[in-house]
PDB file of N, CA and C in Angstrom:
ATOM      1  N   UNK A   1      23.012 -24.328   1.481  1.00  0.00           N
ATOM      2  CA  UNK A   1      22.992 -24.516   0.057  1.00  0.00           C
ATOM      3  C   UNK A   1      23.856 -25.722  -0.280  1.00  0.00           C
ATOM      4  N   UNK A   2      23.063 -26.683  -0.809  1.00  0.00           N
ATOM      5  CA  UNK A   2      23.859 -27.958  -1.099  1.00  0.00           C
ATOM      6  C   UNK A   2      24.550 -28.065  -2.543  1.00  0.00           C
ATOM      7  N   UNK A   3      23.884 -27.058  -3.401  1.00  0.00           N
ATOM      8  CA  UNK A   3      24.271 -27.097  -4.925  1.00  0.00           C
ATOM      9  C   UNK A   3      24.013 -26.038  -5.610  1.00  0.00           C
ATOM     10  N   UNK A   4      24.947 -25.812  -6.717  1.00  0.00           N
ATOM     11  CA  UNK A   4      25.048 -24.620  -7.054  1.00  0.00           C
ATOM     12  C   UNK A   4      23.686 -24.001  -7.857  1.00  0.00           C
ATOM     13  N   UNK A   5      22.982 -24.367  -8.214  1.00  0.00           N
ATOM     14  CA  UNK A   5      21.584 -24.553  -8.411  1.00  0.00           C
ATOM     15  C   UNK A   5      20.651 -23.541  -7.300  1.00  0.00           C
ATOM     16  N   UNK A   6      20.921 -23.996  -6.288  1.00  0.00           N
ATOM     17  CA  UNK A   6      20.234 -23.661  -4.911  1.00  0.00           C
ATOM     18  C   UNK A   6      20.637 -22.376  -4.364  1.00  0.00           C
ATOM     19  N   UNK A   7      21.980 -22.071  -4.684  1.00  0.00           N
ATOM     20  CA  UNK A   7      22.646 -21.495  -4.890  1.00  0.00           C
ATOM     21  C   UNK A   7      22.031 -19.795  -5.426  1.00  0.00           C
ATOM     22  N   UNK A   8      21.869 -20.181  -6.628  1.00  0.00           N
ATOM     23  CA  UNK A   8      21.826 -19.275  -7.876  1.00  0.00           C
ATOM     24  C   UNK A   8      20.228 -19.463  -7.623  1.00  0.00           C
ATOM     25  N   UNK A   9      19.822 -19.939  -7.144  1.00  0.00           N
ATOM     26  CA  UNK A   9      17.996 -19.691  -6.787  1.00  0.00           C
ATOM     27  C   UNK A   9      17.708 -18.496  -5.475  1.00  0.00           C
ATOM     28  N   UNK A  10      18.696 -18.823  -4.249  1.00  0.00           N
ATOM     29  CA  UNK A  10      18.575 -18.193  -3.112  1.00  0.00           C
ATOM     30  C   UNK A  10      19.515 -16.708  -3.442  1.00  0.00           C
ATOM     31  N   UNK A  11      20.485 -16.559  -4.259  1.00  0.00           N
ATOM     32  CA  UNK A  11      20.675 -15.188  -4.445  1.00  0.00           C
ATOM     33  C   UNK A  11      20.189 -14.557  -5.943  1.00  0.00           C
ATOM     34  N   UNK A  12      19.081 -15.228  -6.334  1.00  0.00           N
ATOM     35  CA  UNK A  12      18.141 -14.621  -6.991  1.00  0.00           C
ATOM     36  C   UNK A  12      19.240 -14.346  -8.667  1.00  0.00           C
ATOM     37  N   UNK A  13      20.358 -15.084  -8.818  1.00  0.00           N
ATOM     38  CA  UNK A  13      20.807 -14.969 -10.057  1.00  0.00           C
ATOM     39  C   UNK A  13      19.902 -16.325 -11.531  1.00  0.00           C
ATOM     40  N   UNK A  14      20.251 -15.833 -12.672  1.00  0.00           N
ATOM     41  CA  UNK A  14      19.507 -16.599 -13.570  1.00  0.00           C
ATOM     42  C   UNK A  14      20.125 -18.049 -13.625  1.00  0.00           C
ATOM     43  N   UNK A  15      19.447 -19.412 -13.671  1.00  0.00           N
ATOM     44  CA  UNK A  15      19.788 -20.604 -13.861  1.00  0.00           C
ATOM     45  C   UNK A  15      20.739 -20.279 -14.630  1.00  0.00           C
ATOM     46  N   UNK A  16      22.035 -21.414 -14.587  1.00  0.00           N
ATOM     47  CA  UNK A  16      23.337 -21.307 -15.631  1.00  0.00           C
ATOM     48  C   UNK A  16      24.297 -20.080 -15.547  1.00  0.00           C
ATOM     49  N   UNK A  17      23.992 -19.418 -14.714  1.00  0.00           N
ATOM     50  CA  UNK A  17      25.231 -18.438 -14.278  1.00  0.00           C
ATOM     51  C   UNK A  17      26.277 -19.261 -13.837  1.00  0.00           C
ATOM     52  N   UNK A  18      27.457 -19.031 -14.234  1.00  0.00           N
ATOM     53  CA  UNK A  18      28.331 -19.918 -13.774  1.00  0.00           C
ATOM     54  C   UNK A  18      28.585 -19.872 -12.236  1.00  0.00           C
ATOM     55  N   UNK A  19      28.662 -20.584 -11.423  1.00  0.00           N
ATOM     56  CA  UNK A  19      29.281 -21.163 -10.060  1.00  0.00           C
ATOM     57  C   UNK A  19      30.873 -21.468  -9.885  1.00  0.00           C
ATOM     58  N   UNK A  20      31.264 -21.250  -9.328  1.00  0.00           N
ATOM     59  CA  UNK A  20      32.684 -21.799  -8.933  1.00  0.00           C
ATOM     60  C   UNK A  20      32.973 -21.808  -7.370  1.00  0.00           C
ATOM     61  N   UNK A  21      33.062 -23.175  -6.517  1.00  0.00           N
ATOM     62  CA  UNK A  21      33.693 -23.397  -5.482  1.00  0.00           C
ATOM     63  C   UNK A  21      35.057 -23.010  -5.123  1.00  0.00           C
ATOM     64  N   UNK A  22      35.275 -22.958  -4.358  1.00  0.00           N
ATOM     65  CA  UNK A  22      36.789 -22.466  -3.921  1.00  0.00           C
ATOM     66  C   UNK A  22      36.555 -22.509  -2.589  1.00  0.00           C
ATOM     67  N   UNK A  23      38.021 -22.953  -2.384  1.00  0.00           N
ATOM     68  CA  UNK A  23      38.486 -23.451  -1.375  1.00  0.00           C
ATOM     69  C   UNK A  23      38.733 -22.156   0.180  1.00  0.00           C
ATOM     70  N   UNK A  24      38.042 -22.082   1.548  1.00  0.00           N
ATOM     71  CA  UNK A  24      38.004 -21.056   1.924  1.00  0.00           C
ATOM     72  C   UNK A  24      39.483 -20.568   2.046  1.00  0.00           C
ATOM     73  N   UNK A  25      40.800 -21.382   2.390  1.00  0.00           N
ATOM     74  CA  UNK A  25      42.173 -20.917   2.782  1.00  0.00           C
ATOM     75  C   UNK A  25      42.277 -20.067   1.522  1.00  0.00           C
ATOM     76  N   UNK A  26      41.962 -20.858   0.457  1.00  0.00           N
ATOM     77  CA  UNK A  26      42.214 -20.216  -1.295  1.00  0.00           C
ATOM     78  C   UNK A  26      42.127 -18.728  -1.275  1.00  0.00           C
ATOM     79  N   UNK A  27      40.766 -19.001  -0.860  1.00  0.00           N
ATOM     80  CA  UNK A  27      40.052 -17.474  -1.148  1.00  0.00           C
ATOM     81  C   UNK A  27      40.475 -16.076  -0.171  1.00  0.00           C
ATOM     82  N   UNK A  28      40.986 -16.747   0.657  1.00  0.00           N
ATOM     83  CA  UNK A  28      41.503 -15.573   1.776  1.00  0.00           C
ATOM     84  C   UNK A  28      42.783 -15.556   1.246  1.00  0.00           C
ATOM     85  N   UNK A  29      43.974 -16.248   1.059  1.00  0.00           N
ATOM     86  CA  UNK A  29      44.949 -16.580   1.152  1.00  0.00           C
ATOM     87  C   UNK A  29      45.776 -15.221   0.590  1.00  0.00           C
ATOM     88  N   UNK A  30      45.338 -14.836  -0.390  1.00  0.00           N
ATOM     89  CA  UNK A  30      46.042 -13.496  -0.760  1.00  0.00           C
ATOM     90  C   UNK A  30      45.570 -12.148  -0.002  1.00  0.00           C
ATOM     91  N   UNK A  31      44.834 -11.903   0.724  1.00  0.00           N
ATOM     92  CA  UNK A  31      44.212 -10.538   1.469  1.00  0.00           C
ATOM     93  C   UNK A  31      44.917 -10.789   3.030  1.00  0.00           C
ATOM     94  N   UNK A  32      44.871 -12.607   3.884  1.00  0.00           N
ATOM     95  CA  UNK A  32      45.527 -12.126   4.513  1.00  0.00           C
ATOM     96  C   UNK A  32      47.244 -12.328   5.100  1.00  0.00           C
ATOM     97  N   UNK A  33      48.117 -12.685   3.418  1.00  0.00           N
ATOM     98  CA  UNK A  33      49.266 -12.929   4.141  1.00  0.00           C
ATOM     99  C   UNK A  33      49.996 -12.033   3.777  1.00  0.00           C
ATOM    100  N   UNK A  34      50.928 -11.559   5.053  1.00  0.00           N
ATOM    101  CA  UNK A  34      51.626 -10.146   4.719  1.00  0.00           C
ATOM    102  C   UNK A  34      52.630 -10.197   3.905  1.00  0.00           C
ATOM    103  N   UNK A  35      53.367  -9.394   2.615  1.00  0.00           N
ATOM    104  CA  UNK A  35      54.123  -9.606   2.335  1.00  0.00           C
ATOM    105  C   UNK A  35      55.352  -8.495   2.544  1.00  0.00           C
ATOM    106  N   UNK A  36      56.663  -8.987   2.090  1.00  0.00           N
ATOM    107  CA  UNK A  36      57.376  -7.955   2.675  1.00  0.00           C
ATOM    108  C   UNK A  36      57.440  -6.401   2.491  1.00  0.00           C
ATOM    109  N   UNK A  37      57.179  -5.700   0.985  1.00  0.00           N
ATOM    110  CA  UNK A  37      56.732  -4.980   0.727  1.00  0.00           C
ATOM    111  C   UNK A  37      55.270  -3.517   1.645  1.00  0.00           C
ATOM    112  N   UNK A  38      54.524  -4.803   2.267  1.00  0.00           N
ATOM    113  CA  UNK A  38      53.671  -4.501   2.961  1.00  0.00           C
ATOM    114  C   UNK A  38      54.196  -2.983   4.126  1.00  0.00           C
ATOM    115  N   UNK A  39      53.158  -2.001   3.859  1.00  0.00           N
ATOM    116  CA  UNK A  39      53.518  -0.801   5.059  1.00  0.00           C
ATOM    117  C   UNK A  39      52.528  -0.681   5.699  1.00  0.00           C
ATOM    118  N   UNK A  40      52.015   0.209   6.799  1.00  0.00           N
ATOM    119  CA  UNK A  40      51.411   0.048   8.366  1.00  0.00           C
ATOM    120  C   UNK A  40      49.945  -0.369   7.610  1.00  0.00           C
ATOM    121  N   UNK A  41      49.643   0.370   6.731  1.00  0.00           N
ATOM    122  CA  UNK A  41      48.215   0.074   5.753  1.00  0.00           C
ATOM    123  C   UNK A  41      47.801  -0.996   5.552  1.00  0.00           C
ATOM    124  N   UNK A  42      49.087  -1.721   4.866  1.00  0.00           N
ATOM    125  CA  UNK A  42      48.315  -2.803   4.043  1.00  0.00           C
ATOM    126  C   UNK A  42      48.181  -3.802   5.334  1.00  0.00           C
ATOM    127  N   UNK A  43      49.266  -3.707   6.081  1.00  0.00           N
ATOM    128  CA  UNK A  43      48.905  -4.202   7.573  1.00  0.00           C
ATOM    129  C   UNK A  43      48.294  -4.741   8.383  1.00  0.00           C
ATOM    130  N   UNK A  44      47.628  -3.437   8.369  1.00  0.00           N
ATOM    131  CA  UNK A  44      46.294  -3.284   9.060  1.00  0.00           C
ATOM    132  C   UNK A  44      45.342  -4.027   7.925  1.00  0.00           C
ATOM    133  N   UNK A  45      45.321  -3.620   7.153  1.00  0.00           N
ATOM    134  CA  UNK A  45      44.076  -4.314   6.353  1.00  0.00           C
ATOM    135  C   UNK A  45      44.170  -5.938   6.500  1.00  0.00           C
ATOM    136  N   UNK A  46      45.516  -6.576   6.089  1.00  0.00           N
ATOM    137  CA  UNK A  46      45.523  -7.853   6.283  1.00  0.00           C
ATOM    138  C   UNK A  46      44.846  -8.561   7.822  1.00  0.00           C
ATOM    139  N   UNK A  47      45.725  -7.456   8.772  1.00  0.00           N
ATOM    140  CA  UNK A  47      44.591  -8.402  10.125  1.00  0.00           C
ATOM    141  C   UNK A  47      43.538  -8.238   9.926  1.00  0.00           C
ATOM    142  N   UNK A  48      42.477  -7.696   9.847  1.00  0.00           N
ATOM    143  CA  UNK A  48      41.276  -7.339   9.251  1.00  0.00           C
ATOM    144  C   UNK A  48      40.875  -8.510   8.729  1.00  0.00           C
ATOM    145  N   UNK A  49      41.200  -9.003   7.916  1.00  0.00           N
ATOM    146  CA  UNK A  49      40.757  -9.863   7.358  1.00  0.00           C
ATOM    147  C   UNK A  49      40.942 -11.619   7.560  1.00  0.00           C
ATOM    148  N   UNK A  50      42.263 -11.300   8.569  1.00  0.00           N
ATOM    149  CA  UNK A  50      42.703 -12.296   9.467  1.00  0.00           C
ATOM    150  C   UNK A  50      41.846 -12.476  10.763  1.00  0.00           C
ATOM    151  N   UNK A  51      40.767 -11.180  11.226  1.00  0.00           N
ATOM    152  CA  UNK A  51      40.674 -11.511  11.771  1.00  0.00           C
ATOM    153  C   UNK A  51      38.566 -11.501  11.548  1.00  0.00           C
ATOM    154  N   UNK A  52      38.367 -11.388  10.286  1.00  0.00           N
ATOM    155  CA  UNK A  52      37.150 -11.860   9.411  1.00  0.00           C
ATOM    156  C   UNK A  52      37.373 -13.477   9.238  1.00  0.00           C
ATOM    157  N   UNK A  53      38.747 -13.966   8.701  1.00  0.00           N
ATOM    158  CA  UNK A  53      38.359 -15.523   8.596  1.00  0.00           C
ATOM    159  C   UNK A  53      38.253 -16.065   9.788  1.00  0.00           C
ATOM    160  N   UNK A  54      39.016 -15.749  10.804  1.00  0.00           N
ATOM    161  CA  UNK A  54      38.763 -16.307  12.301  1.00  0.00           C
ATOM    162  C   UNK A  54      37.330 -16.429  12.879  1.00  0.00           C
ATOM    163  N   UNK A  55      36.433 -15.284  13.054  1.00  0.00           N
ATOM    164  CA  UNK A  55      35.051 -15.340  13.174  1.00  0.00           C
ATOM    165  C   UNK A  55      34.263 -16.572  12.340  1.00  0.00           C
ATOM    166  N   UNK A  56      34.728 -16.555  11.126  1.00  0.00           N
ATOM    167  CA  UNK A  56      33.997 -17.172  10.100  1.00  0.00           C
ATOM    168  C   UNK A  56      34.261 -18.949  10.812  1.00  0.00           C
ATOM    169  N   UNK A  57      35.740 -19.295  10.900  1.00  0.00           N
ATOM    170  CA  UNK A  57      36.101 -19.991  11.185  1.00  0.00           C
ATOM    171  C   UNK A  57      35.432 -20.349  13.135  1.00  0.00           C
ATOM    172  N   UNK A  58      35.308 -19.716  13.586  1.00  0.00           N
ATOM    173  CA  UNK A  58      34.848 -19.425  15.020  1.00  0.00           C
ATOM    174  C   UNK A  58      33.524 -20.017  14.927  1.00  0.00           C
ATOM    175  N   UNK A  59      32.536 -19.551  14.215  1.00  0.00           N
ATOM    176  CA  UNK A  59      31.134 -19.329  13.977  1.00  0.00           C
ATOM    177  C   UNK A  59      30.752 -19.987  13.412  1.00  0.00           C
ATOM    178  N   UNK A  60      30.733 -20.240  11.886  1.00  0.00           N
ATOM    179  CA  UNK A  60      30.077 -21.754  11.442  1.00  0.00           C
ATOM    180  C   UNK A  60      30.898 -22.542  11.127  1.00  0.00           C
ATOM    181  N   UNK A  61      29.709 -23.779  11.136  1.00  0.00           N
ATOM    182  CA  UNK A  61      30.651 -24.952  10.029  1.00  0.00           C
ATOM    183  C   UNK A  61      30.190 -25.100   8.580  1.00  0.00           C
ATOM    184  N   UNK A  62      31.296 -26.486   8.439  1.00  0.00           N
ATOM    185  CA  UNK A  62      30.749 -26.784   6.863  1.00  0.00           C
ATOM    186  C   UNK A  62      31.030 -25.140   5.858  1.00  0.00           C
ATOM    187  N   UNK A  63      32.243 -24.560   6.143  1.00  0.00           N
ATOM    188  CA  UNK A  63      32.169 -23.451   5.394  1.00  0.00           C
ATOM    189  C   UNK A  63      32.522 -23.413   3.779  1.00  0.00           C
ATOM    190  N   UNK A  64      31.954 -22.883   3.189  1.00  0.00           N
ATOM    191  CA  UNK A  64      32.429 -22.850   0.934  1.00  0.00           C
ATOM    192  C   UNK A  64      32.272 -21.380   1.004  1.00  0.00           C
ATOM    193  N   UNK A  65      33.231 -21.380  -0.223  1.00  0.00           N
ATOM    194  CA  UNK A  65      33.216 -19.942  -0.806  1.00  0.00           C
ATOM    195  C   UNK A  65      32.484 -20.467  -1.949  1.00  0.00           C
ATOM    196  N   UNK A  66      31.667 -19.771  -2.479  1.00  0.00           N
ATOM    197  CA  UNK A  66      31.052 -19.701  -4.089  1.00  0.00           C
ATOM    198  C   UNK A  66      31.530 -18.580  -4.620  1.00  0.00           C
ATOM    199  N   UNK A  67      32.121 -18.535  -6.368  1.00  0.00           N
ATOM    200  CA  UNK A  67      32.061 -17.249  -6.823  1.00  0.00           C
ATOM    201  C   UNK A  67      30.934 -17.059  -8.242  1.00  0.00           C
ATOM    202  N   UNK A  68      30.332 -16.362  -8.327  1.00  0.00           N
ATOM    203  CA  UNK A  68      29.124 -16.518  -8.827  1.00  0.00           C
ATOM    204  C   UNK A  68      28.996 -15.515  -9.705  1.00  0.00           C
ATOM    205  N   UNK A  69      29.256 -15.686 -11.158  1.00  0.00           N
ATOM    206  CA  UNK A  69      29.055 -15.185 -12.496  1.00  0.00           C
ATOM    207  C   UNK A  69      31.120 -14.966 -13.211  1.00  0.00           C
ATOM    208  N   UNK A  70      30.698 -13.604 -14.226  1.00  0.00           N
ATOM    209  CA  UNK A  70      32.240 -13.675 -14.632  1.00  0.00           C
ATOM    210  C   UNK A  70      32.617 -12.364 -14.829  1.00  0.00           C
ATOM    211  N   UNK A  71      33.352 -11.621 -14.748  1.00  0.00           N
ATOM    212  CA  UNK A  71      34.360 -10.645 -14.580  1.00  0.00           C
ATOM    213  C   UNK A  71      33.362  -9.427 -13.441  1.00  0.00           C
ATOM    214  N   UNK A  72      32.819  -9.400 -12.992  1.00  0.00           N
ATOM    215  CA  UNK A  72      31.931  -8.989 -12.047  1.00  0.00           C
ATOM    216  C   UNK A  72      31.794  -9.790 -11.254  1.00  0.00           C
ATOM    217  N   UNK A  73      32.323 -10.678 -10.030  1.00  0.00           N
ATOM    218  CA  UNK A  73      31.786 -11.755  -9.078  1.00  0.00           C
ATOM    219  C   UNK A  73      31.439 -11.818  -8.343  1.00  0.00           C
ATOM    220  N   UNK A  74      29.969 -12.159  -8.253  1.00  0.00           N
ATOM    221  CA  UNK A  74      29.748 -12.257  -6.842  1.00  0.00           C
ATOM    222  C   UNK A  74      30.095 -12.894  -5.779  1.00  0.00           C
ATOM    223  N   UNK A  75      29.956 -12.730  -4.750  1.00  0.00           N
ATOM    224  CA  UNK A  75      31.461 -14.281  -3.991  1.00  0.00           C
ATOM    225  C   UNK A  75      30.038 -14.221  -2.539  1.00  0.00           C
ATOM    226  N   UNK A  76      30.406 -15.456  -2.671  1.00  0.00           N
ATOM    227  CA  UNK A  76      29.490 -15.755  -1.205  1.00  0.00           C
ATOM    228  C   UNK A  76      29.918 -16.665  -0.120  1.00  0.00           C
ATOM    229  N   UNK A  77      30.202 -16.033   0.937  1.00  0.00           N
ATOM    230  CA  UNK A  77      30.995 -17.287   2.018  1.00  0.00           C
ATOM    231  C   UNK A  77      29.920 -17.695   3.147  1.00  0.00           C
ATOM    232  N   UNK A  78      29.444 -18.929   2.937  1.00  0.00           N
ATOM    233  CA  UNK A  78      28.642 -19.384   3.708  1.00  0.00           C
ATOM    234  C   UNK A  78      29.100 -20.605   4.454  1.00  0.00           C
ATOM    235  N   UNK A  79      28.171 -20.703   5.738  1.00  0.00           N
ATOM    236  CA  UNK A  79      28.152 -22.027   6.680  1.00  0.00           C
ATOM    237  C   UNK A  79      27.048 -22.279   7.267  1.00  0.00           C
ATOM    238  N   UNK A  80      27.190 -22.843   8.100  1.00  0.00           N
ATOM    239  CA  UNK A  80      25.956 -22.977   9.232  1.00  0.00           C
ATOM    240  C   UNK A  80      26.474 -22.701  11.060  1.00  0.00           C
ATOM    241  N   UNK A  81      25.721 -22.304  11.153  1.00  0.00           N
ATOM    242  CA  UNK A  81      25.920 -21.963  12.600  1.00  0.00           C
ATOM    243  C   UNK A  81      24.946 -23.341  13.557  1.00  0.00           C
ATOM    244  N   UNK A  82      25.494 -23.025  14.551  1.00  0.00           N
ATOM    245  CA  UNK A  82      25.250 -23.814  15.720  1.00  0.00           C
ATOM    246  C   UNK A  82      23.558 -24.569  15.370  1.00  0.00           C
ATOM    247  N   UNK A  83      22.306 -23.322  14.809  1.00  0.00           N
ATOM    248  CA  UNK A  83      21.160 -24.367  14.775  1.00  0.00           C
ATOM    249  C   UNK A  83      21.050 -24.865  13.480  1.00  0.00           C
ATOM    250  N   UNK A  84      22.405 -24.857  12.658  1.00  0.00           N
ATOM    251  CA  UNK A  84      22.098 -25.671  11.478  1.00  0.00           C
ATOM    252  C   UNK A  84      21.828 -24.618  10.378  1.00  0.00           C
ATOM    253  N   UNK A  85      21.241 -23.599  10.382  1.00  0.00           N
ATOM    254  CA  UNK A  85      21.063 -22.160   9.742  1.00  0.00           C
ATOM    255  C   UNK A  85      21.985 -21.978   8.924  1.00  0.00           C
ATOM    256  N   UNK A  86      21.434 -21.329   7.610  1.00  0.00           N
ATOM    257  CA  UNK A  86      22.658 -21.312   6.350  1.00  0.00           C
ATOM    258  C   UNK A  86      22.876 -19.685   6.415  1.00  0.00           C
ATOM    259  N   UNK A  87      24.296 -19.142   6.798  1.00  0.00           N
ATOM    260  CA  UNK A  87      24.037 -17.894   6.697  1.00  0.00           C
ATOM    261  C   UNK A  87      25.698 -17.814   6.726  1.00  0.00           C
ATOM    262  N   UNK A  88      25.578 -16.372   6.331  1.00  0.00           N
ATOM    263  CA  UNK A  88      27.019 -15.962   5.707  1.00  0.00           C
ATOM    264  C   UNK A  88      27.462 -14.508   5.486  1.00  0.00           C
ATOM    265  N   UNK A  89      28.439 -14.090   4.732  1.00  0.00           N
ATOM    266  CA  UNK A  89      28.161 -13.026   3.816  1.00  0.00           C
ATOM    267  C   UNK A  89      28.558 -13.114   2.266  1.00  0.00           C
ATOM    268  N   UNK A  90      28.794 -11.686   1.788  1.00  0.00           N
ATOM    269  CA  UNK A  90      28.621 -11.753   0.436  1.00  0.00           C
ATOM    270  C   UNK A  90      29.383 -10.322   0.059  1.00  0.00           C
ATOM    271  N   UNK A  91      30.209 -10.448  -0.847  1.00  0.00           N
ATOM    272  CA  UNK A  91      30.806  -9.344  -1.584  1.00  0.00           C
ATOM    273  C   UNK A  91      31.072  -9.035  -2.998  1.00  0.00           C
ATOM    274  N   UNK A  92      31.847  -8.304  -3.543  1.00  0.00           N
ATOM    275  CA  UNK A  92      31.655  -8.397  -5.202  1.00  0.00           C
ATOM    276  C   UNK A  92      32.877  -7.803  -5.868  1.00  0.00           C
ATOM    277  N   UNK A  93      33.415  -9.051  -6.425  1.00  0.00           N
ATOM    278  CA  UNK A  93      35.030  -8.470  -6.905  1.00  0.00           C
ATOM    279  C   UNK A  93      34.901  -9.025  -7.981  1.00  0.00           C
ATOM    280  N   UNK A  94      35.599  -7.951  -8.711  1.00  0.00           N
ATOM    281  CA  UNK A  94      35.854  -7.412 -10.466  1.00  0.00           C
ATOM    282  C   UNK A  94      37.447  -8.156 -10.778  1.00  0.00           C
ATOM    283  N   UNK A  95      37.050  -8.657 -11.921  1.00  0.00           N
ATOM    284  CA  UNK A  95      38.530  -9.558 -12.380  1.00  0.00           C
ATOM    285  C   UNK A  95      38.738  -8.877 -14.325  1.00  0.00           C
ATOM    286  N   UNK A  96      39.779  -8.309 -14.261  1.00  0.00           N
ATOM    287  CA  UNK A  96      39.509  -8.558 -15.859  1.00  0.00           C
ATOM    288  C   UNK A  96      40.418  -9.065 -16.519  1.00  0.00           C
TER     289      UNK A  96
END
Protein backbone atom coordinates (compact mmCIF):
# COMPACT_ATOMS: atom_id res chain seq x y z
CA UNK A 1 0.00 0.00 0.00
CA UNK A 2 1.62 3.12 -1.26
CA UNK A 3 -1.18 5.63 -0.07
CA UNK A 4 -3.60 6.08 2.22
CA UNK A 5 -6.25 5.87 -0.38
CA UNK A 6 -5.12 2.29 -1.24
CA UNK A 7 -5.13 1.86 1.97
CA UNK A 8 -8.76 2.55 2.91
CA UNK A 9 -9.72 0.66 -0.49
CA UNK A 10 -7.86 -2.74 0.53
CA UNK A 11 -9.39 -2.74 4.12
CA UNK A 12 -12.65 -2.02 2.67
CA UNK A 13 -13.14 1.38 4.86
CA UNK A 14 -15.18 4.49 3.17
CA UNK A 15 -12.96 7.09 1.03
CA UNK A 16 -11.96 10.02 3.60
CA UNK A 17 -11.76 8.02 6.70
CA UNK A 18 -9.05 9.55 8.24
CA UNK A 19 -5.43 7.80 7.93
CA UNK A 20 -2.63 8.49 10.16
CA UNK A 21 1.04 7.16 9.70
CA UNK A 22 3.08 6.52 12.58
CA UNK A 23 6.16 5.76 13.12
CA UNK A 24 6.73 1.76 13.87
CA UNK A 25 9.29 2.46 17.20
CA UNK A 26 6.24 5.13 18.02
CA UNK A 27 3.71 2.72 17.92
CA UNK A 28 5.27 -0.05 19.94
CA UNK A 29 7.15 2.16 22.15
CA UNK A 30 4.69 2.21 25.03
CA UNK A 31 3.57 -1.77 25.14
CA UNK A 32 7.13 -2.69 24.96
CA UNK A 33 9.19 -0.68 27.50
CA UNK A 34 9.17 -1.89 30.99
CA UNK A 35 8.54 0.44 33.52
CA UNK A 36 9.45 0.36 37.07
CA UNK A 37 6.16 -0.10 38.50
CA UNK A 38 5.84 -3.09 36.15
CA UNK A 39 5.05 -6.82 38.04
CA UNK A 40 5.70 -10.49 36.57
CA UNK A 41 2.38 -9.64 34.27
CA UNK A 42 2.93 -6.69 32.79
CA UNK A 43 6.33 -8.34 32.11
CA UNK A 44 5.50 -10.86 30.44
CA UNK A 45 3.19 -9.01 28.30
CA UNK A 46 5.87 -6.45 27.35
CA UNK A 47 8.25 -9.33 25.93
CA UNK A 48 5.42 -10.41 24.00
CA UNK A 49 5.35 -7.73 22.25
CA UNK A 50 9.08 -7.26 22.16
CA UNK A 51 9.14 -10.12 20.81
CA UNK A 52 6.03 -9.37 18.00
CA UNK A 53 8.17 -6.26 16.85
CA UNK A 54 11.25 -8.44 16.37
CA UNK A 55 9.43 -10.91 13.91
CA UNK A 56 7.92 -7.93 12.26
CA UNK A 57 11.28 -6.42 12.16
CA UNK A 58 12.86 -10.04 11.15
CA UNK A 59 10.27 -10.58 8.34
CA UNK A 60 9.45 -7.67 6.28
CA UNK A 61 10.61 -4.59 4.95
CA UNK A 62 9.62 -1.15 4.22
CA UNK A 63 7.47 -1.46 7.48
CA UNK A 64 4.33 1.62 8.44
CA UNK A 65 1.93 1.53 10.96
CA UNK A 66 -1.44 3.11 9.67
CA UNK A 67 -4.13 4.10 12.19
CA UNK A 68 -7.32 4.18 10.46
CA UNK A 69 -10.52 6.15 11.53
CA UNK A 70 -11.20 7.97 15.16
CA UNK A 71 -11.82 6.93 18.66
CA UNK A 72 -12.30 3.26 17.48
CA UNK A 73 -8.86 2.57 15.45
CA UNK A 74 -8.11 0.49 13.32
CA UNK A 75 -4.24 0.09 13.22
CA UNK A 76 -2.56 -1.82 10.52
CA UNK A 77 1.18 -2.85 10.52
CA UNK A 78 2.31 -3.72 7.24
CA UNK A 79 5.51 -4.61 5.01
CA UNK A 80 6.64 -6.72 2.46
CA UNK A 81 8.26 -9.83 2.73
CA UNK A 82 11.03 -11.34 0.81
CA UNK A 83 8.69 -11.72 -2.69
CA UNK A 84 7.72 -8.19 -2.43
CA UNK A 85 4.08 -9.24 -1.00
CA UNK A 86 2.16 -6.64 1.08
CA UNK A 87 1.14 -8.38 4.19
CA UNK A 88 0.88 -7.72 7.81
CA UNK A 89 -1.46 -7.59 10.64
CA UNK A 90 -4.17 -5.63 12.07
CA UNK A 91 -5.78 -4.74 15.43
CA UNK A 92 -8.27 -2.29 17.00
CA UNK A 93 -7.67 0.18 19.80
CA UNK A 94 -10.20 2.52 21.41
CA UNK A 95 -8.92 6.09 22.43
CA UNK A 96 -11.29 8.46 24.12
Amino acid sequence: METPEQLLEQTHHEAGTPVEEVELEQFFEPVVTEQDWFGDEEKETAAKYRSLLSALKENLSDLKVYRVGEIQIDVYVVGKDEARNIVGIATQIVET
